[in-house]
ModelCIF file with pLDDT and N, C-alpha, C, O atoms, coordinates in Angstrom:
data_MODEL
#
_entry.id   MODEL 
#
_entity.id                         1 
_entity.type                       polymer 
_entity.pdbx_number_of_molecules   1 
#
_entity_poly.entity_id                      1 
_entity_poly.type                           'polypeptide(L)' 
_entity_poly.nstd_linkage                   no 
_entity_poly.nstd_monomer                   no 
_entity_poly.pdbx_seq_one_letter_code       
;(UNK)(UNK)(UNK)(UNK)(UNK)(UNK)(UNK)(UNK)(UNK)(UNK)(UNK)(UNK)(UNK)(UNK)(UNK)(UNK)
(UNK)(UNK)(UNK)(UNK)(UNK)(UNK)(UNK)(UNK)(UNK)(UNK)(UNK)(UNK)(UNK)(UNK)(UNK)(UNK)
(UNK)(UNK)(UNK)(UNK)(UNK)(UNK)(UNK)(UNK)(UNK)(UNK)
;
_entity_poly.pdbx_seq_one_letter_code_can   XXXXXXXXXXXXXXXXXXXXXXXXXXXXXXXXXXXXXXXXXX 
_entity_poly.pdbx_strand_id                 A 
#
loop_
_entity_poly_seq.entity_id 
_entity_poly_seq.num 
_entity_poly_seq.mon_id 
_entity_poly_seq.hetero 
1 1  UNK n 
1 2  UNK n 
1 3  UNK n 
1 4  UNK n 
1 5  UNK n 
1 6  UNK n 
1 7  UNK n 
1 8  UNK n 
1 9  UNK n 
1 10 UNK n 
1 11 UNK n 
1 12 UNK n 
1 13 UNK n 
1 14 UNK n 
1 15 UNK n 
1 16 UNK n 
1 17 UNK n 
1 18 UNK n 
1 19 UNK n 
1 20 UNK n 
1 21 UNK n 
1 22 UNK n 
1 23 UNK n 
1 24 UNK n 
1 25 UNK n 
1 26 UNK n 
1 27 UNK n 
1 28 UNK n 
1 29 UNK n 
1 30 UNK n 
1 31 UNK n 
1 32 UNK n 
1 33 UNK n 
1 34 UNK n 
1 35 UNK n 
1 36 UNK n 
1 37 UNK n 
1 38 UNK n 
1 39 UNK n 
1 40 UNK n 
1 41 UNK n 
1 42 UNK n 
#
_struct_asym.id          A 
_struct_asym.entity_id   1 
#
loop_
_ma_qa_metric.id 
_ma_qa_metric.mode 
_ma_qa_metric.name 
_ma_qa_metric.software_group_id 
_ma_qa_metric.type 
1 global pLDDT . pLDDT 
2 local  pLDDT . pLDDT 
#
_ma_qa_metric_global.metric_id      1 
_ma_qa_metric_global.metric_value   93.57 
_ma_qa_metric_global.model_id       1 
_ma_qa_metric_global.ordinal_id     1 
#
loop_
_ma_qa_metric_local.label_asym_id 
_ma_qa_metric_local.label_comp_id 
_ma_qa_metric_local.label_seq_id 
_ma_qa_metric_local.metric_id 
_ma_qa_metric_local.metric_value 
_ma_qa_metric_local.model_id 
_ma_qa_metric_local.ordinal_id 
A UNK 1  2 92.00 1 1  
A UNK 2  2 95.00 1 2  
A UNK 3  2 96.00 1 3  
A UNK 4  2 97.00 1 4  
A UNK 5  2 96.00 1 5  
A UNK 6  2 97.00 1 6  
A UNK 7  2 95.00 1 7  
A UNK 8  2 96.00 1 8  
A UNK 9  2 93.00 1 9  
A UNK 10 2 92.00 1 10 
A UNK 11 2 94.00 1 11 
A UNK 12 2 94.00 1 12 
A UNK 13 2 95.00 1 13 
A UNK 14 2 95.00 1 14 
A UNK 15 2 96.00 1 15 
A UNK 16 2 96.00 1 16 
A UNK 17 2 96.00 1 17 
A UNK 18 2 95.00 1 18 
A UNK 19 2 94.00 1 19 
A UNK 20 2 92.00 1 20 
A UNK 21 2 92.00 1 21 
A UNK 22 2 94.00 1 22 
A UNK 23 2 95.00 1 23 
A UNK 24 2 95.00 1 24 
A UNK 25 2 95.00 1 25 
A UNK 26 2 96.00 1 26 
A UNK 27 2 95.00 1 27 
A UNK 28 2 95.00 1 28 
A UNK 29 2 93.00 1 29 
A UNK 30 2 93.00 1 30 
A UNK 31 2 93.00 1 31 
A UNK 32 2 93.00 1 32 
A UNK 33 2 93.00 1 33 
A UNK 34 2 93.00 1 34 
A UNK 35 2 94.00 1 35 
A UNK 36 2 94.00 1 36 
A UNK 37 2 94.00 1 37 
A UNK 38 2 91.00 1 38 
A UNK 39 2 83.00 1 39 
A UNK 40 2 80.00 1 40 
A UNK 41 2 90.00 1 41 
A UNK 42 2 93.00 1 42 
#
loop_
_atom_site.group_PDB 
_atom_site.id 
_atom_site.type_symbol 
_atom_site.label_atom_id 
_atom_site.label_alt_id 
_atom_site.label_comp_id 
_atom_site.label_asym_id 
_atom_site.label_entity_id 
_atom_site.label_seq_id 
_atom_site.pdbx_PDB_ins_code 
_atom_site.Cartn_x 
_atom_site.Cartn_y 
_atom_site.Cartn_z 
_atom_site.occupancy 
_atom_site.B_iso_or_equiv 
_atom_site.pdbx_formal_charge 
_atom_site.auth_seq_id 
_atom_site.auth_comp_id 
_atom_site.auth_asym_id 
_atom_site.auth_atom_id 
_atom_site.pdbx_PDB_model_num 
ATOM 1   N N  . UNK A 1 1  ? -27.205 -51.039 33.268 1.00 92.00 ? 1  UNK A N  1 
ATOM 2   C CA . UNK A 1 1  ? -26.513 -51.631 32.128 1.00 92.00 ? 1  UNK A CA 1 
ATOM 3   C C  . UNK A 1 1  ? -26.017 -53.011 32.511 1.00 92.00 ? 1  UNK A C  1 
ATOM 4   O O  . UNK A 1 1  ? -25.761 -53.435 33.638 1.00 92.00 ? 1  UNK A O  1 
ATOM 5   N N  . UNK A 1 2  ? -25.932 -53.660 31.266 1.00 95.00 ? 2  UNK A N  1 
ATOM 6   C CA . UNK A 1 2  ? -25.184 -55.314 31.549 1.00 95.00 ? 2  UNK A CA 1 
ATOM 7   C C  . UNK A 1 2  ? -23.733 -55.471 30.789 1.00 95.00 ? 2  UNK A C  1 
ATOM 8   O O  . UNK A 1 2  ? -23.502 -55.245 29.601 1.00 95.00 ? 2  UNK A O  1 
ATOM 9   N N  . UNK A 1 3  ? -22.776 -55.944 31.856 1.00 96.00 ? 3  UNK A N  1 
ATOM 10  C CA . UNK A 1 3  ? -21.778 -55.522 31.339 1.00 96.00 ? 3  UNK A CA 1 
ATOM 11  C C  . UNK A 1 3  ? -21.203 -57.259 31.285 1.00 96.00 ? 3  UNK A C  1 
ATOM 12  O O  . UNK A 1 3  ? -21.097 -57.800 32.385 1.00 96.00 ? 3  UNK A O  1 
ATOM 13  N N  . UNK A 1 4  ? -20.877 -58.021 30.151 1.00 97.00 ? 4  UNK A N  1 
ATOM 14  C CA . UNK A 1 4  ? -19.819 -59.330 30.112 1.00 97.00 ? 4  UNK A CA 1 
ATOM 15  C C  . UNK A 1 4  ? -19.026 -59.501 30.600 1.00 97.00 ? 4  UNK A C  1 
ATOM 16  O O  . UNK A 1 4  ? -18.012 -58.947 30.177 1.00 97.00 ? 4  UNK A O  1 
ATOM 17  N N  . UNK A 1 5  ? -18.952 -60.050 31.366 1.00 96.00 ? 5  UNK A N  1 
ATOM 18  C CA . UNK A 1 5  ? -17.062 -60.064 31.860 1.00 96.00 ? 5  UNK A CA 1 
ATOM 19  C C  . UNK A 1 5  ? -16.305 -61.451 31.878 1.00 96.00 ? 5  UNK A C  1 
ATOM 20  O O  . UNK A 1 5  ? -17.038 -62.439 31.901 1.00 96.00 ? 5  UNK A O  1 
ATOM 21  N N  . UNK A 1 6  ? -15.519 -61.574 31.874 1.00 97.00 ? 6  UNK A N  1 
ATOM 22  C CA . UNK A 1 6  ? -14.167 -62.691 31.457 1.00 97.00 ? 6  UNK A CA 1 
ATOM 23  C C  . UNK A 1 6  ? -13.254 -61.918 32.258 1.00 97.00 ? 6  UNK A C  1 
ATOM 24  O O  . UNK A 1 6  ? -13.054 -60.707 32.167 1.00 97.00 ? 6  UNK A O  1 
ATOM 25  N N  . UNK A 1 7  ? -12.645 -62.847 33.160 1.00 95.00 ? 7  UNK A N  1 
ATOM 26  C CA . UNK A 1 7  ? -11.352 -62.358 34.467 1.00 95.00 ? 7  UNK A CA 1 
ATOM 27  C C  . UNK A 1 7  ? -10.759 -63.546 34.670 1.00 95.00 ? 7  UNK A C  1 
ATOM 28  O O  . UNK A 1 7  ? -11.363 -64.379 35.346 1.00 95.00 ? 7  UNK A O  1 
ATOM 29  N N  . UNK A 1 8  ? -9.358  -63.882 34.079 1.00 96.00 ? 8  UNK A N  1 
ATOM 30  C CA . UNK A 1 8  ? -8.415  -64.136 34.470 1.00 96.00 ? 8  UNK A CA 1 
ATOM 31  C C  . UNK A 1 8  ? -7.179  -64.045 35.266 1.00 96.00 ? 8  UNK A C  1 
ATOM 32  O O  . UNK A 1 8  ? -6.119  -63.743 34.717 1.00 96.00 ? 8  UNK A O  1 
ATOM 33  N N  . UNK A 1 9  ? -7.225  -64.203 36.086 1.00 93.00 ? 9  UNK A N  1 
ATOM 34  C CA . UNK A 1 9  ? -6.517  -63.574 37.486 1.00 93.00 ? 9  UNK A CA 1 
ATOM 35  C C  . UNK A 1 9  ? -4.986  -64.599 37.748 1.00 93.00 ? 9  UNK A C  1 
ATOM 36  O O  . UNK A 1 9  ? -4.189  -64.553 38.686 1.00 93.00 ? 9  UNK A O  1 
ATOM 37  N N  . UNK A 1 10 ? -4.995  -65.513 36.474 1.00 92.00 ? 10 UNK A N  1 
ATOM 38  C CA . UNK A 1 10 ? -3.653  -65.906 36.383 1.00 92.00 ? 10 UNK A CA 1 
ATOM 39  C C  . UNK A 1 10 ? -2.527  -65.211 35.183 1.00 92.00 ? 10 UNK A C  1 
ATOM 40  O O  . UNK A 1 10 ? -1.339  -64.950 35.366 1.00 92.00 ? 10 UNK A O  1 
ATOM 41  N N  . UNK A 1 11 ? -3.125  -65.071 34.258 1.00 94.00 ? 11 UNK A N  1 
ATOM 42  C CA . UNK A 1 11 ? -2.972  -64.283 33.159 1.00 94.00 ? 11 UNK A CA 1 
ATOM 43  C C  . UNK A 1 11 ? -2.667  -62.990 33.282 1.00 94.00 ? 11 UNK A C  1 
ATOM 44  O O  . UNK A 1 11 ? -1.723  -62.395 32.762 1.00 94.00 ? 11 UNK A O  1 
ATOM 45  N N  . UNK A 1 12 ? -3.671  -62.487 34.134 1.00 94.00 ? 12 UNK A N  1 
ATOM 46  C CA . UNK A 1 12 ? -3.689  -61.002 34.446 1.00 94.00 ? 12 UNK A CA 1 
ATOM 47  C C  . UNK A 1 12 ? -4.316  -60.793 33.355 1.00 94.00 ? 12 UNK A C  1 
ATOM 48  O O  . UNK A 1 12 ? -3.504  -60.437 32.502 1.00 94.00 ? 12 UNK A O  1 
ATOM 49  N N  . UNK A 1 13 ? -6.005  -60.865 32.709 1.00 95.00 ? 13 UNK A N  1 
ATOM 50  C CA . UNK A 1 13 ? -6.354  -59.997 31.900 1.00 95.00 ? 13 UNK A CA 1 
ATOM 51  C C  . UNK A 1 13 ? -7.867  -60.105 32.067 1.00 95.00 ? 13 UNK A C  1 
ATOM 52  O O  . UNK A 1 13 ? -8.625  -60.909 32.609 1.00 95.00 ? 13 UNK A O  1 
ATOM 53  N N  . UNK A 1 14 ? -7.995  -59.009 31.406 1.00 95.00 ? 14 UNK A N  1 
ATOM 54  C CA . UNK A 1 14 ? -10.013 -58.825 31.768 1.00 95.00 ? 14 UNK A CA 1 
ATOM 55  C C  . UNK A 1 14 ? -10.362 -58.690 30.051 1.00 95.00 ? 14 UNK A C  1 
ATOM 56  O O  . UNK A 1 14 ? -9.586  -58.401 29.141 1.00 95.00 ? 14 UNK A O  1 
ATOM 57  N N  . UNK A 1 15 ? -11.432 -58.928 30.011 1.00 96.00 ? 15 UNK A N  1 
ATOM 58  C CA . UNK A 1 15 ? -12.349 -58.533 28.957 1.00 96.00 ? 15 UNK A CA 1 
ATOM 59  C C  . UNK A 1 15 ? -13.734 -58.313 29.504 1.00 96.00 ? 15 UNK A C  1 
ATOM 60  O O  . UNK A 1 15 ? -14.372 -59.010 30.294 1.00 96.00 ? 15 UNK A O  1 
ATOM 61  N N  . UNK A 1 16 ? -14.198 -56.675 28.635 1.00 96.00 ? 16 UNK A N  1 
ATOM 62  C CA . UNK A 1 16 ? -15.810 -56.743 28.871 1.00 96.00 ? 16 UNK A CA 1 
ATOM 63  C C  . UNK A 1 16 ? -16.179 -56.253 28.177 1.00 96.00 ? 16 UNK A C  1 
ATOM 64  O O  . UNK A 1 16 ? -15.706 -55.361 27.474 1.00 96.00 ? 16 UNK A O  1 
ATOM 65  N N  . UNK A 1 17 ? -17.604 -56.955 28.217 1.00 96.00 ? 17 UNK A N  1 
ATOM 66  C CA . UNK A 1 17 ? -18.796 -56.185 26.813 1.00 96.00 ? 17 UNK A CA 1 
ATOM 67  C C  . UNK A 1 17 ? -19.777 -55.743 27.016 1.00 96.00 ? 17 UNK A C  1 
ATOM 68  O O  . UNK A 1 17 ? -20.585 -56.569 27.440 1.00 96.00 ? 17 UNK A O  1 
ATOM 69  N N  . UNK A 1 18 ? -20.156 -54.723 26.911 1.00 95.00 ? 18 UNK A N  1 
ATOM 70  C CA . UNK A 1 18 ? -20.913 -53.526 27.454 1.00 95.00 ? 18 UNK A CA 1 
ATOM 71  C C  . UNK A 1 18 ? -22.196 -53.542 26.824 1.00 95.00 ? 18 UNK A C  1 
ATOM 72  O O  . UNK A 1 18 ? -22.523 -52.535 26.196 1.00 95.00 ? 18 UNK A O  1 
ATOM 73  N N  . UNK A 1 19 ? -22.900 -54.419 26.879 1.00 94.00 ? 19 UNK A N  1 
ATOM 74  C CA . UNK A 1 19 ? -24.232 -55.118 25.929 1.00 94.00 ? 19 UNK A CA 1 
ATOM 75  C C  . UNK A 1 19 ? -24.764 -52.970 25.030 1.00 94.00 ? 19 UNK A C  1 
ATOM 76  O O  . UNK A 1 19 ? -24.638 -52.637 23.852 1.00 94.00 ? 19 UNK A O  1 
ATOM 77  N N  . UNK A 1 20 ? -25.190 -52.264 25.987 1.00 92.00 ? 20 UNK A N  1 
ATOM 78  C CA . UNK A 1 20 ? -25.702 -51.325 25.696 1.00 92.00 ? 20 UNK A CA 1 
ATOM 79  C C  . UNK A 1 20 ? -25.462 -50.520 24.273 1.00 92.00 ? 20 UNK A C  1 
ATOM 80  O O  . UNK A 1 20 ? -26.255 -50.118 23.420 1.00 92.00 ? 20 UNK A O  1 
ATOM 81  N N  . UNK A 1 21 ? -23.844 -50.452 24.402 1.00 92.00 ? 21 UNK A N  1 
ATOM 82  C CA . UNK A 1 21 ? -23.175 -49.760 23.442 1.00 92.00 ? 21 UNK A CA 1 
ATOM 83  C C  . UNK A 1 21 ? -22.455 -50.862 22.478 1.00 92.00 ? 21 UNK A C  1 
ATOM 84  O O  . UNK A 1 21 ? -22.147 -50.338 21.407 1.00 92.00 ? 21 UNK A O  1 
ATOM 85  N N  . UNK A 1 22 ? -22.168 -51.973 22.540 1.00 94.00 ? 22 UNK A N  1 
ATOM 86  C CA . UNK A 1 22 ? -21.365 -52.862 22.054 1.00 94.00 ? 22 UNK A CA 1 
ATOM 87  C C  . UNK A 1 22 ? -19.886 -52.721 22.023 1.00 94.00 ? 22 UNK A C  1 
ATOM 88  O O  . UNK A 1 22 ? -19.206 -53.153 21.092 1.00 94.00 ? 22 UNK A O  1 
ATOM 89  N N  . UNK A 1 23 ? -19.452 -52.172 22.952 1.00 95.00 ? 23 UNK A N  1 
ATOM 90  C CA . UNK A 1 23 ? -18.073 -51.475 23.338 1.00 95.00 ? 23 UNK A CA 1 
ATOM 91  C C  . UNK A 1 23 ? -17.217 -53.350 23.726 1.00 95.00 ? 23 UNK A C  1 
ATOM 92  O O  . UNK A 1 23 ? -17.853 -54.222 24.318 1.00 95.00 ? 23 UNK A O  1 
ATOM 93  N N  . UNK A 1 24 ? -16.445 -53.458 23.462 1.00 95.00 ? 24 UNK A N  1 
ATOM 94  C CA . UNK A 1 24 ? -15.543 -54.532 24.083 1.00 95.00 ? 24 UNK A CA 1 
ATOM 95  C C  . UNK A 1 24 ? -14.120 -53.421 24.860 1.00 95.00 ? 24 UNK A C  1 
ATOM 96  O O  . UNK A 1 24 ? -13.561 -52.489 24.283 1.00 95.00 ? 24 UNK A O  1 
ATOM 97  N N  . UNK A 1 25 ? -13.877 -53.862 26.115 1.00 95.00 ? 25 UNK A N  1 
ATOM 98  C CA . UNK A 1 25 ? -12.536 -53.943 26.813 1.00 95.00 ? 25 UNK A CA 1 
ATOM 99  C C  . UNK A 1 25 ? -11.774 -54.770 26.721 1.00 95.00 ? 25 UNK A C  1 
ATOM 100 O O  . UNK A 1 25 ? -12.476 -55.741 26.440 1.00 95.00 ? 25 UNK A O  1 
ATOM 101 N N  . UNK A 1 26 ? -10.906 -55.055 26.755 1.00 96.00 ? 26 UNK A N  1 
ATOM 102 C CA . UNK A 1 26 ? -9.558  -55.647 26.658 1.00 96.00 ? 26 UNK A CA 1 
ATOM 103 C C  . UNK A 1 26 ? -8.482  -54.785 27.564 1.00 96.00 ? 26 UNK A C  1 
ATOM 104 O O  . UNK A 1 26 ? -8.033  -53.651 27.397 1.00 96.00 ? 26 UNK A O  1 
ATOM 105 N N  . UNK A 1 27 ? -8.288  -55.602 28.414 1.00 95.00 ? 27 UNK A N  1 
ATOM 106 C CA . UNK A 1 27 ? -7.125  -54.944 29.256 1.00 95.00 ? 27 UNK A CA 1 
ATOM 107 C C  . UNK A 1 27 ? -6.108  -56.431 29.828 1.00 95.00 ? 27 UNK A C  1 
ATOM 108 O O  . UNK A 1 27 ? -6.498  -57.452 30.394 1.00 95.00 ? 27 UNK A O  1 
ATOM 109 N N  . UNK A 1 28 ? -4.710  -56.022 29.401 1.00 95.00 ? 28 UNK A N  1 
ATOM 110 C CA . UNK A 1 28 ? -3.491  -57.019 29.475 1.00 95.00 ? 28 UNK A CA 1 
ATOM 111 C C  . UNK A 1 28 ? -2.499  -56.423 30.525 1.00 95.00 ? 28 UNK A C  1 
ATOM 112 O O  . UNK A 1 28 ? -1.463  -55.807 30.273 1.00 95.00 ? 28 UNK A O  1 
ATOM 113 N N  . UNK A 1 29 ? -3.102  -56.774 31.950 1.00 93.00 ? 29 UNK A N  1 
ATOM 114 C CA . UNK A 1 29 ? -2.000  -56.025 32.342 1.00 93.00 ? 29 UNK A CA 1 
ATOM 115 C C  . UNK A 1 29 ? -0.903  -56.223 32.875 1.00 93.00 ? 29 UNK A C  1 
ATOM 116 O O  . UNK A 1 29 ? -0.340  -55.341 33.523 1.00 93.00 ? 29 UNK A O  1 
ATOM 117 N N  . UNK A 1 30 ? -0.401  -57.430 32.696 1.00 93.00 ? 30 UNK A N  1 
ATOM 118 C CA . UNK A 1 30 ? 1.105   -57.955 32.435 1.00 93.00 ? 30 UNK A CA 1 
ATOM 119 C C  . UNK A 1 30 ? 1.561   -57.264 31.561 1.00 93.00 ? 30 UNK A C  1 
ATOM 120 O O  . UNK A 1 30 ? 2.739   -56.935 31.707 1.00 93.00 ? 30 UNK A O  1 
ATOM 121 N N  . UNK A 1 31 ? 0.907   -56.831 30.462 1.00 93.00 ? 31 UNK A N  1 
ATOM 122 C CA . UNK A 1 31 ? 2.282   -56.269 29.456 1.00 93.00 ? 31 UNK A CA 1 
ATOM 123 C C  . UNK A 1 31 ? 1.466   -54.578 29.641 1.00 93.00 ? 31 UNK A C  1 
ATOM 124 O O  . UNK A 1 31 ? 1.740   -53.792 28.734 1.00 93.00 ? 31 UNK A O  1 
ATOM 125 N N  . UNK A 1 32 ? 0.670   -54.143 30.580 1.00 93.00 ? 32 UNK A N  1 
ATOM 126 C CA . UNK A 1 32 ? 0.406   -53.013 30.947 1.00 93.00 ? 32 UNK A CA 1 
ATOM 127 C C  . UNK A 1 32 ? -0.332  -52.104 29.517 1.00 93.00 ? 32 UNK A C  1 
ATOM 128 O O  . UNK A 1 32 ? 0.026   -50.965 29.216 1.00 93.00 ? 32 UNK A O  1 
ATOM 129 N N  . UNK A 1 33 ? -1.486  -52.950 28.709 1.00 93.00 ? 33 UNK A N  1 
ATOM 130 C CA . UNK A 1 33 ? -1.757  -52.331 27.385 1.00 93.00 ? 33 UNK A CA 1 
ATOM 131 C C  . UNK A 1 33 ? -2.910  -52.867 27.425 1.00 93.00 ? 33 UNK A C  1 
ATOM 132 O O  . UNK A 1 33 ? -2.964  -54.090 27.552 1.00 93.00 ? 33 UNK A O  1 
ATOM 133 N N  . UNK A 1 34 ? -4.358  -51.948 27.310 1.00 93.00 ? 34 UNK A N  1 
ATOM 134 C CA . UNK A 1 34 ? -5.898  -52.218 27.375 1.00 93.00 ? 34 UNK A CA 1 
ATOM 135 C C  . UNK A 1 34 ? -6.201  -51.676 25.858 1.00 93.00 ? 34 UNK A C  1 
ATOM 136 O O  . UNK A 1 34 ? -5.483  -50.817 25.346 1.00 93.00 ? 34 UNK A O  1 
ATOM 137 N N  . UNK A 1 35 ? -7.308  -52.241 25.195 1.00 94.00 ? 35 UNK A N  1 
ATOM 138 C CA . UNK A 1 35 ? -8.059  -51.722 24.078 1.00 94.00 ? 35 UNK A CA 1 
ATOM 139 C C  . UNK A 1 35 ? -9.321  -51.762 24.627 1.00 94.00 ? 35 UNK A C  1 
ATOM 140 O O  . UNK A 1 35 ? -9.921  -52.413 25.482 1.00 94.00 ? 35 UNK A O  1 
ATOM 141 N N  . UNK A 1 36 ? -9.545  -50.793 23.809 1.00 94.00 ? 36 UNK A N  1 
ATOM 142 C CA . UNK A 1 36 ? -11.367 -50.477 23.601 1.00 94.00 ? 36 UNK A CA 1 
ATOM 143 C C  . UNK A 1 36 ? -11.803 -50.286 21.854 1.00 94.00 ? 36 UNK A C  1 
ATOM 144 O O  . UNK A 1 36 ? -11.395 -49.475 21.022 1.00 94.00 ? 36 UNK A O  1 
ATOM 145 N N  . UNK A 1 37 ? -12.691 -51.287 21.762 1.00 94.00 ? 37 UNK A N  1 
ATOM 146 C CA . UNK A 1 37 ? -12.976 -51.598 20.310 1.00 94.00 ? 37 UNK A CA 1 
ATOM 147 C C  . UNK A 1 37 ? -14.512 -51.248 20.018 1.00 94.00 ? 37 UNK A C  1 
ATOM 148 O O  . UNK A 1 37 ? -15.169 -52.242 20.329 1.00 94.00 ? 37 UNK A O  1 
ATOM 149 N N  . UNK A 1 38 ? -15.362 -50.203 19.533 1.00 91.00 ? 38 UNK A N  1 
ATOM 150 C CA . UNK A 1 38 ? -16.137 -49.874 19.282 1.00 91.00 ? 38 UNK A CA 1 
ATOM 151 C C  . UNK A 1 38 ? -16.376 -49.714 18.183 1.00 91.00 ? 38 UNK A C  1 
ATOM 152 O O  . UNK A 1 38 ? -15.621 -49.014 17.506 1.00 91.00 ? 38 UNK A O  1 
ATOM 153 N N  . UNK A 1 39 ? -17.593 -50.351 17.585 1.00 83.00 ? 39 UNK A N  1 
ATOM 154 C CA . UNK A 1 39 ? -18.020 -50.268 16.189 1.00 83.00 ? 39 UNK A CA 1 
ATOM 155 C C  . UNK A 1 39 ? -16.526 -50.420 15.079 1.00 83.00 ? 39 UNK A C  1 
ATOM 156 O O  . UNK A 1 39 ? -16.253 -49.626 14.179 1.00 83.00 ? 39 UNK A O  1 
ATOM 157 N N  . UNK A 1 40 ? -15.846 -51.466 15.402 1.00 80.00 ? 40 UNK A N  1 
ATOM 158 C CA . UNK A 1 40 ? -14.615 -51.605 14.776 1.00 80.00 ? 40 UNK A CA 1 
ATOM 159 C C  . UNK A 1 40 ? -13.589 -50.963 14.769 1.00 80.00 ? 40 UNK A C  1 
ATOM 160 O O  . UNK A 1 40 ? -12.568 -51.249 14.143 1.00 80.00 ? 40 UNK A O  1 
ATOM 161 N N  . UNK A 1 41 ? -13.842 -49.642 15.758 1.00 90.00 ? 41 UNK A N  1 
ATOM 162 C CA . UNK A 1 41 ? -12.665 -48.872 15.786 1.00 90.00 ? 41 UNK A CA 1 
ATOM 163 C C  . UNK A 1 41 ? -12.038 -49.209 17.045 1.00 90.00 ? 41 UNK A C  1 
ATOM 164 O O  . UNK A 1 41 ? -12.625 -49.350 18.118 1.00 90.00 ? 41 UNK A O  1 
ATOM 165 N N  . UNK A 1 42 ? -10.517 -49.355 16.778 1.00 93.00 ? 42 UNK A N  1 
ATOM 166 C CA . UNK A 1 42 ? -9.884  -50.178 17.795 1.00 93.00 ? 42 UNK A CA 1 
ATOM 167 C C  . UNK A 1 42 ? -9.042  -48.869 18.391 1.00 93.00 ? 42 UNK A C  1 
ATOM 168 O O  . UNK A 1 42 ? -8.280  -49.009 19.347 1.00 93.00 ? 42 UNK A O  1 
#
């Protein structure tokens, strides 16, 4: 699988996109709170 990634390591946050499934991550972990957004469901 091919996975997107975006890493901010000042911020503290990741994003990834999971080409396969079209899944996005979102993870904030300064304020300690990740989403996962699939087919619009957040």
């Amino acid at each position: 699988d091919n996975v997107d990634i975006s890493v901010d390591m000042t911020g503290q946050r990741i994003r990834e996109y999971v080409r396969s499934t079209g899944t996005i991550y979102l993870m904030f972990y300064k304020e300690g709170v990740g989403y996962m957004i699939d087919n619009s469901t957040c």
